[in-house]
PDB file of N, CA and C in Angstrom:
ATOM      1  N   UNK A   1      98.220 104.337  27.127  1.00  0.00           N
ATOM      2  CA  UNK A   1      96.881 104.811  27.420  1.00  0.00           C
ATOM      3  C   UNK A   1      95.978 103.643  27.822  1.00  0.00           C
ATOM      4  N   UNK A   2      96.261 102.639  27.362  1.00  0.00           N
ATOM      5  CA  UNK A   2      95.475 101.131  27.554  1.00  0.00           C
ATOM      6  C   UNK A   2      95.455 100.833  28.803  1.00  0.00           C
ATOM      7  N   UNK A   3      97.007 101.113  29.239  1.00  0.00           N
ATOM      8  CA  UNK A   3      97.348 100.584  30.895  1.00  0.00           C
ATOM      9  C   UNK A   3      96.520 101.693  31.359  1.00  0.00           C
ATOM     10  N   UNK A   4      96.607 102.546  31.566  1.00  0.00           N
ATOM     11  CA  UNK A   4      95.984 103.497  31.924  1.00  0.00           C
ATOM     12  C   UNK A   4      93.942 103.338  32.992  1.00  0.00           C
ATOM     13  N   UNK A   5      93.801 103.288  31.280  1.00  0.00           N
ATOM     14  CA  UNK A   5      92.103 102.496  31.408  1.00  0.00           C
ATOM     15  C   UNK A   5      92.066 101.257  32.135  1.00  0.00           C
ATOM     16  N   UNK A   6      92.843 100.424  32.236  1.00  0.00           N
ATOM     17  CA  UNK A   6      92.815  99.029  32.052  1.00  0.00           C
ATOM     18  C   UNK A   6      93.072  99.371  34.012  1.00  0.00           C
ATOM     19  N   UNK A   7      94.272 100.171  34.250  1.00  0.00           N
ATOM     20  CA  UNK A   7      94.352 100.426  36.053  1.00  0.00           C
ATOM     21  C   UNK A   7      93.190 100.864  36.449  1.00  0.00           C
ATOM     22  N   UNK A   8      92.511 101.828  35.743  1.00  0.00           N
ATOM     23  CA  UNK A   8      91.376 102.493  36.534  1.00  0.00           C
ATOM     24  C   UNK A   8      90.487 101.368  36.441  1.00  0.00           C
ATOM     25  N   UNK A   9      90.371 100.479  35.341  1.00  0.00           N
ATOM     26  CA  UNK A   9      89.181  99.516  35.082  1.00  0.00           C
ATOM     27  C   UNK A   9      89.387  98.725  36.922  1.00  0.00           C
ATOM     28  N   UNK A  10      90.448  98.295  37.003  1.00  0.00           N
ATOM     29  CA  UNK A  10      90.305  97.445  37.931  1.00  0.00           C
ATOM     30  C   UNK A  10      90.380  98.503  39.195  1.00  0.00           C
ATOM     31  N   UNK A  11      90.707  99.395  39.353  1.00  0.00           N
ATOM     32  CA  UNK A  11      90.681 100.110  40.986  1.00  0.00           C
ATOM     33  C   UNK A  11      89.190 100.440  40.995  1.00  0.00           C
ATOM     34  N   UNK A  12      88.047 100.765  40.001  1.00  0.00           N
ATOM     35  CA  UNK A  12      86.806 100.920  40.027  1.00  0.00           C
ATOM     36  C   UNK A  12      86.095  99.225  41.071  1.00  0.00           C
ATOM     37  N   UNK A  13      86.757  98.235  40.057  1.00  0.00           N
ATOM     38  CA  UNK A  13      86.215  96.926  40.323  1.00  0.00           C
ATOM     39  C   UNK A  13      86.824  96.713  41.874  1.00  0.00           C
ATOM     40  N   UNK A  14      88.003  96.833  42.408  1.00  0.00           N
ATOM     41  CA  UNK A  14      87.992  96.567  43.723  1.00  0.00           C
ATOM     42  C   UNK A  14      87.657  97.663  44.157  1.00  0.00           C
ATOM     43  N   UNK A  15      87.381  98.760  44.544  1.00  0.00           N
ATOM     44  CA  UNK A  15      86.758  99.953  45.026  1.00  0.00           C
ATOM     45  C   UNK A  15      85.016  99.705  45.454  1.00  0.00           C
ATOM     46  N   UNK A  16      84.914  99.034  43.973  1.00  0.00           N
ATOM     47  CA  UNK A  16      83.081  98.471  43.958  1.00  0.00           C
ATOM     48  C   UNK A  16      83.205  97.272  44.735  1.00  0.00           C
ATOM     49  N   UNK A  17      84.130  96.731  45.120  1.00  0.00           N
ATOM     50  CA  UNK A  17      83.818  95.386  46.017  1.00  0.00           C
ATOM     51  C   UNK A  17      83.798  96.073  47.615  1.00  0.00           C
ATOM     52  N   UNK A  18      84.634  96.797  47.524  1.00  0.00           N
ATOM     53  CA  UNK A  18      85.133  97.063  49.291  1.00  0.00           C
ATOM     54  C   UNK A  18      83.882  98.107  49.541  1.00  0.00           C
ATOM     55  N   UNK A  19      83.283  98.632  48.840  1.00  0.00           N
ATOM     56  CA  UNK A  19      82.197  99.540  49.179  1.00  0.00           C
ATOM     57  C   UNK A  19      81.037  98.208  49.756  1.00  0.00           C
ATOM     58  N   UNK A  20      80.841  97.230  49.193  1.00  0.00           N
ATOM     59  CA  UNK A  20      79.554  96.404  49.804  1.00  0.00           C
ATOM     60  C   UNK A  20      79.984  95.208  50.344  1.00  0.00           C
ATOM     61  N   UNK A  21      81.321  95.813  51.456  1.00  0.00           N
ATOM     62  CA  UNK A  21      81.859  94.653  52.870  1.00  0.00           C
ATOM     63  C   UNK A  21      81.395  95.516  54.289  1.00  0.00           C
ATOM     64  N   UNK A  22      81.488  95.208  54.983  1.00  0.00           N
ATOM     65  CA  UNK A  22      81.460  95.880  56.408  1.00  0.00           C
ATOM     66  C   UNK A  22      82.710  96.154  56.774  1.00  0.00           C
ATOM     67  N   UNK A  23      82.651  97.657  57.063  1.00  0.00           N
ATOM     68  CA  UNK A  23      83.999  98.129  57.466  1.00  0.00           C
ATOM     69  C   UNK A  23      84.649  97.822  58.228  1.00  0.00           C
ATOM     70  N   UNK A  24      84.745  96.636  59.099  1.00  0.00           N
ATOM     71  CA  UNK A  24      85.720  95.985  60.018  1.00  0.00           C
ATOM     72  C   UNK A  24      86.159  94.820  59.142  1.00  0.00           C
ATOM     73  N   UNK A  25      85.552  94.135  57.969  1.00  0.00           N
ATOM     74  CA  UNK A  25      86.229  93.178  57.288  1.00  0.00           C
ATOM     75  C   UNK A  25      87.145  94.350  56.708  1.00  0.00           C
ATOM     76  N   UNK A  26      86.884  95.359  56.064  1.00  0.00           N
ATOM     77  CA  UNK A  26      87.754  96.035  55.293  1.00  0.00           C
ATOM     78  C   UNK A  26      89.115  96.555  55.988  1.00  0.00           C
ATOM     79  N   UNK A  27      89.043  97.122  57.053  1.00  0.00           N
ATOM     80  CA  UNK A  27      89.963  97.529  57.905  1.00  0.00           C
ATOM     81  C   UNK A  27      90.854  96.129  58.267  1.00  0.00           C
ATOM     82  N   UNK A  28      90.285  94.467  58.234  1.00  0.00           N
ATOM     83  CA  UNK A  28      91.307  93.714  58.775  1.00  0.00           C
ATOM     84  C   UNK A  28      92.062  93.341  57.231  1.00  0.00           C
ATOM     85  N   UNK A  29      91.140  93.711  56.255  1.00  0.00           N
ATOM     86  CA  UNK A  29      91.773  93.078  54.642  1.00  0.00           C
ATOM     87  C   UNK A  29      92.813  93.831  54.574  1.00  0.00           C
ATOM     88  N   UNK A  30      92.765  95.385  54.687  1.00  0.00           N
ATOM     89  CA  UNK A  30      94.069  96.657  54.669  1.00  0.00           C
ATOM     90  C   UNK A  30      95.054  96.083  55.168  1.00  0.00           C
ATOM     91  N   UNK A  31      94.228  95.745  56.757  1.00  0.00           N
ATOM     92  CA  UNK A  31      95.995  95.935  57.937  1.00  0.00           C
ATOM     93  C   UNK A  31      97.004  94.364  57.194  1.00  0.00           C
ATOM     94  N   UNK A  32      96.028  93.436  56.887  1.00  0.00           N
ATOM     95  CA  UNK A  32      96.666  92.342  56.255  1.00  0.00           C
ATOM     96  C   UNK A  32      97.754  92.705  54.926  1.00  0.00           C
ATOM     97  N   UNK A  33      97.370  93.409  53.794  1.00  0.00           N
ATOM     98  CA  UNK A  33      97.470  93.823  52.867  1.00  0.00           C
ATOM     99  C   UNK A  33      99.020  94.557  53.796  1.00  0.00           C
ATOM    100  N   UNK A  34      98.715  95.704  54.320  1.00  0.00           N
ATOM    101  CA  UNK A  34      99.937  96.517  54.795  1.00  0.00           C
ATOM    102  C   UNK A  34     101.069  95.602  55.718  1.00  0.00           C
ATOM    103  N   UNK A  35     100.492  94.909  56.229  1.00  0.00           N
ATOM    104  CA  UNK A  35     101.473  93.767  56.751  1.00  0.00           C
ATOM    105  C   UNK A  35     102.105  93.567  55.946  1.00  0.00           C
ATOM    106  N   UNK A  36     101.871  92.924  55.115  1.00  0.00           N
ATOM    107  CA  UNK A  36     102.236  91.857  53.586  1.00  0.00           C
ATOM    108  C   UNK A  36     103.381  92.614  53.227  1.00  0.00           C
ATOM    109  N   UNK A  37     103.038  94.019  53.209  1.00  0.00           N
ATOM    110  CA  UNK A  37     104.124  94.758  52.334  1.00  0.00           C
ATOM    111  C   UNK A  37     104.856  95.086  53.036  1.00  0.00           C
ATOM    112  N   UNK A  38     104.932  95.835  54.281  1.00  0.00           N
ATOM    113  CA  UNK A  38     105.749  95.862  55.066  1.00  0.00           C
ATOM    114  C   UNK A  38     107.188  94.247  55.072  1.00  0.00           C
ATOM    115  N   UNK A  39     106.197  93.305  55.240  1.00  0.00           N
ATOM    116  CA  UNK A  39     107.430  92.603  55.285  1.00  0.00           C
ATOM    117  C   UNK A  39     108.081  92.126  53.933  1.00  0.00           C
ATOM    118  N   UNK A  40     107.646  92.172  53.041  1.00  0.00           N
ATOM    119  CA  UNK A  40     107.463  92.055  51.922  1.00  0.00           C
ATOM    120  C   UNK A  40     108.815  93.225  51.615  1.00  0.00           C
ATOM    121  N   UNK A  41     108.920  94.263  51.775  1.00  0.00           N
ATOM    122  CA  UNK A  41     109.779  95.390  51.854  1.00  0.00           C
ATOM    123  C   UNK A  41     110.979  95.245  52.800  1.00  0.00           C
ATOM    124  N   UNK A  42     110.775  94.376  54.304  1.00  0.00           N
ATOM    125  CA  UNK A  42     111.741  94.354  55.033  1.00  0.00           C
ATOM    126  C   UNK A  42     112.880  93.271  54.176  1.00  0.00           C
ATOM    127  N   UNK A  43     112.350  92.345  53.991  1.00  0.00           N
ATOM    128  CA  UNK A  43     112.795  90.628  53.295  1.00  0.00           C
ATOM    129  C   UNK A  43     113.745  91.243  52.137  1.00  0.00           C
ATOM    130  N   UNK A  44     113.340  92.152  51.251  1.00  0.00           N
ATOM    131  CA  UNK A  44     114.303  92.137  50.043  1.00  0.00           C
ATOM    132  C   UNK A  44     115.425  93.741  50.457  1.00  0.00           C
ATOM    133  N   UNK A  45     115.001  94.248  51.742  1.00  0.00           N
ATOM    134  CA  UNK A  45     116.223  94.887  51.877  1.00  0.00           C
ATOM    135  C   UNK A  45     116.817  94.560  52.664  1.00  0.00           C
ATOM    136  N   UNK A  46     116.416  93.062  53.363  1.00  0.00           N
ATOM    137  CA  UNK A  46     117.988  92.333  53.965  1.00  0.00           C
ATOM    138  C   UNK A  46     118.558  91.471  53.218  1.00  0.00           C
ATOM    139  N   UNK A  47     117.850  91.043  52.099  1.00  0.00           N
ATOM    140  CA  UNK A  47     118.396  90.244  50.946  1.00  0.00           C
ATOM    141  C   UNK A  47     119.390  90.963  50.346  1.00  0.00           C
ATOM    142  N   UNK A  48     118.944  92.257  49.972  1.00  0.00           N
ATOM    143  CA  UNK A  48     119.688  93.833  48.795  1.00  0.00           C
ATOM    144  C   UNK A  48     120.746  93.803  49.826  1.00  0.00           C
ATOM    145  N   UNK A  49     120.929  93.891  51.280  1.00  0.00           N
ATOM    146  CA  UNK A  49     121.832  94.040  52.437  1.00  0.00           C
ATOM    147  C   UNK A  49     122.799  93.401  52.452  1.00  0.00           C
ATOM    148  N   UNK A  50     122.260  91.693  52.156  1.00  0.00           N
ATOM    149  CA  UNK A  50     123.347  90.523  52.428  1.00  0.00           C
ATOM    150  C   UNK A  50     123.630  90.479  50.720  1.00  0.00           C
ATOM    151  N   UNK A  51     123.044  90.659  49.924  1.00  0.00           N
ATOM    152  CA  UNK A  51     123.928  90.951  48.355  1.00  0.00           C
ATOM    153  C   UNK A  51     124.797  91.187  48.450  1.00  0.00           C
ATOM    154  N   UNK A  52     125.018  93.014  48.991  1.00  0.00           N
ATOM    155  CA  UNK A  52     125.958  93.735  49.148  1.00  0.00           C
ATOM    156  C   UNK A  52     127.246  93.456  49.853  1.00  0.00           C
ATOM    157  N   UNK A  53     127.094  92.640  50.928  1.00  0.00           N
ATOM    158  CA  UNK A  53     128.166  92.725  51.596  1.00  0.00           C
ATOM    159  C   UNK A  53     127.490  93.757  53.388  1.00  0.00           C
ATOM    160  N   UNK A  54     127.138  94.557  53.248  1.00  0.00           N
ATOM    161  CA  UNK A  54     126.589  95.514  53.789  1.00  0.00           C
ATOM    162  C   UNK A  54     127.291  96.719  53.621  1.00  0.00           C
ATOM    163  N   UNK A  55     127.787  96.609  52.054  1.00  0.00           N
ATOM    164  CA  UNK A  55     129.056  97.834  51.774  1.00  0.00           C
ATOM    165  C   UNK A  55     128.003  98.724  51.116  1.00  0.00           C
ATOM    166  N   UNK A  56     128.203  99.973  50.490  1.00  0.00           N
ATOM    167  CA  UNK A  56     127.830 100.624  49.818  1.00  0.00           C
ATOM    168  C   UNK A  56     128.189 100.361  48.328  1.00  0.00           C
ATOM    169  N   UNK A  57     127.040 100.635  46.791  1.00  0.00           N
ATOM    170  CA  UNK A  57     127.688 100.448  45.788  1.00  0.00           C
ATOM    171  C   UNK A  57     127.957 101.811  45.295  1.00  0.00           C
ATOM    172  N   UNK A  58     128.250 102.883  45.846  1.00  0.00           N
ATOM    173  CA  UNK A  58     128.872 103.659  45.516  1.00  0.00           C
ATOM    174  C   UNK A  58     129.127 105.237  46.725  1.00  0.00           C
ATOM    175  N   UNK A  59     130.045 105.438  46.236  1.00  0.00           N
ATOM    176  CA  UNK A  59     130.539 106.742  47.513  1.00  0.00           C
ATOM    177  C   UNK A  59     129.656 107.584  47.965  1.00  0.00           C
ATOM    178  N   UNK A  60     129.009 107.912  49.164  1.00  0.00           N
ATOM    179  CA  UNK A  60     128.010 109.020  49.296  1.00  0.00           C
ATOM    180  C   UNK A  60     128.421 110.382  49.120  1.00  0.00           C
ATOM    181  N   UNK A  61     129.598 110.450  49.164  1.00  0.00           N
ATOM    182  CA  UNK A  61     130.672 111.824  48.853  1.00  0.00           C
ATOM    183  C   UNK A  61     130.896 112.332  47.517  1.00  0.00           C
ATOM    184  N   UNK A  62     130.462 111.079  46.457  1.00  0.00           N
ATOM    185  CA  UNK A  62     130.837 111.157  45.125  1.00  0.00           C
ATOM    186  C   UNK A  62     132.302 111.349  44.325  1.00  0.00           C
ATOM    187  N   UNK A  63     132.931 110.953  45.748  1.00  0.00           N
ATOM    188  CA  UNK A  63     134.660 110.345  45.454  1.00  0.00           C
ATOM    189  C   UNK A  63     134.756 109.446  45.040  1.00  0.00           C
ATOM    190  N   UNK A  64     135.713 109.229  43.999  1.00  0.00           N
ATOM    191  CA  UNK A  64     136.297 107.873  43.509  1.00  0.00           C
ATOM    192  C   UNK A  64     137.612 107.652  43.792  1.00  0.00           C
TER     193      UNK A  64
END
């Protein structure tokens, strides 16, 4: 329940910041932000990729 309060505490506090920027700083902070993750997301599933082998860790058929 702590985490809880404690997430909303802070999405209030950045919510209250991005409300008193000008919406073109905000729109370039996002696309930055979504960049980030995007590659951020590409990087560890060619990492998870080259882990693997590029095999599967288990049958999509559910044959063994």
């Amino acid at each position: 329940m702590l985490l809880l309060v404690g997430a909303l505490l802070v999405l209030g506090v950045v919510l209250g910041g991005v409300a008193h920027v000008p919406a073109p700083v905000s729109l370039v902070a996002g696309l930055a932000i979504a960049l980030w993750l995007a590659l951020f997301a590409a990087r560890e599933r060619l990492l998870d990729h080259r882990r693997s082998g590029g095999r599967l860790d288990h049958d999509p058929r559910g044959a063994r």
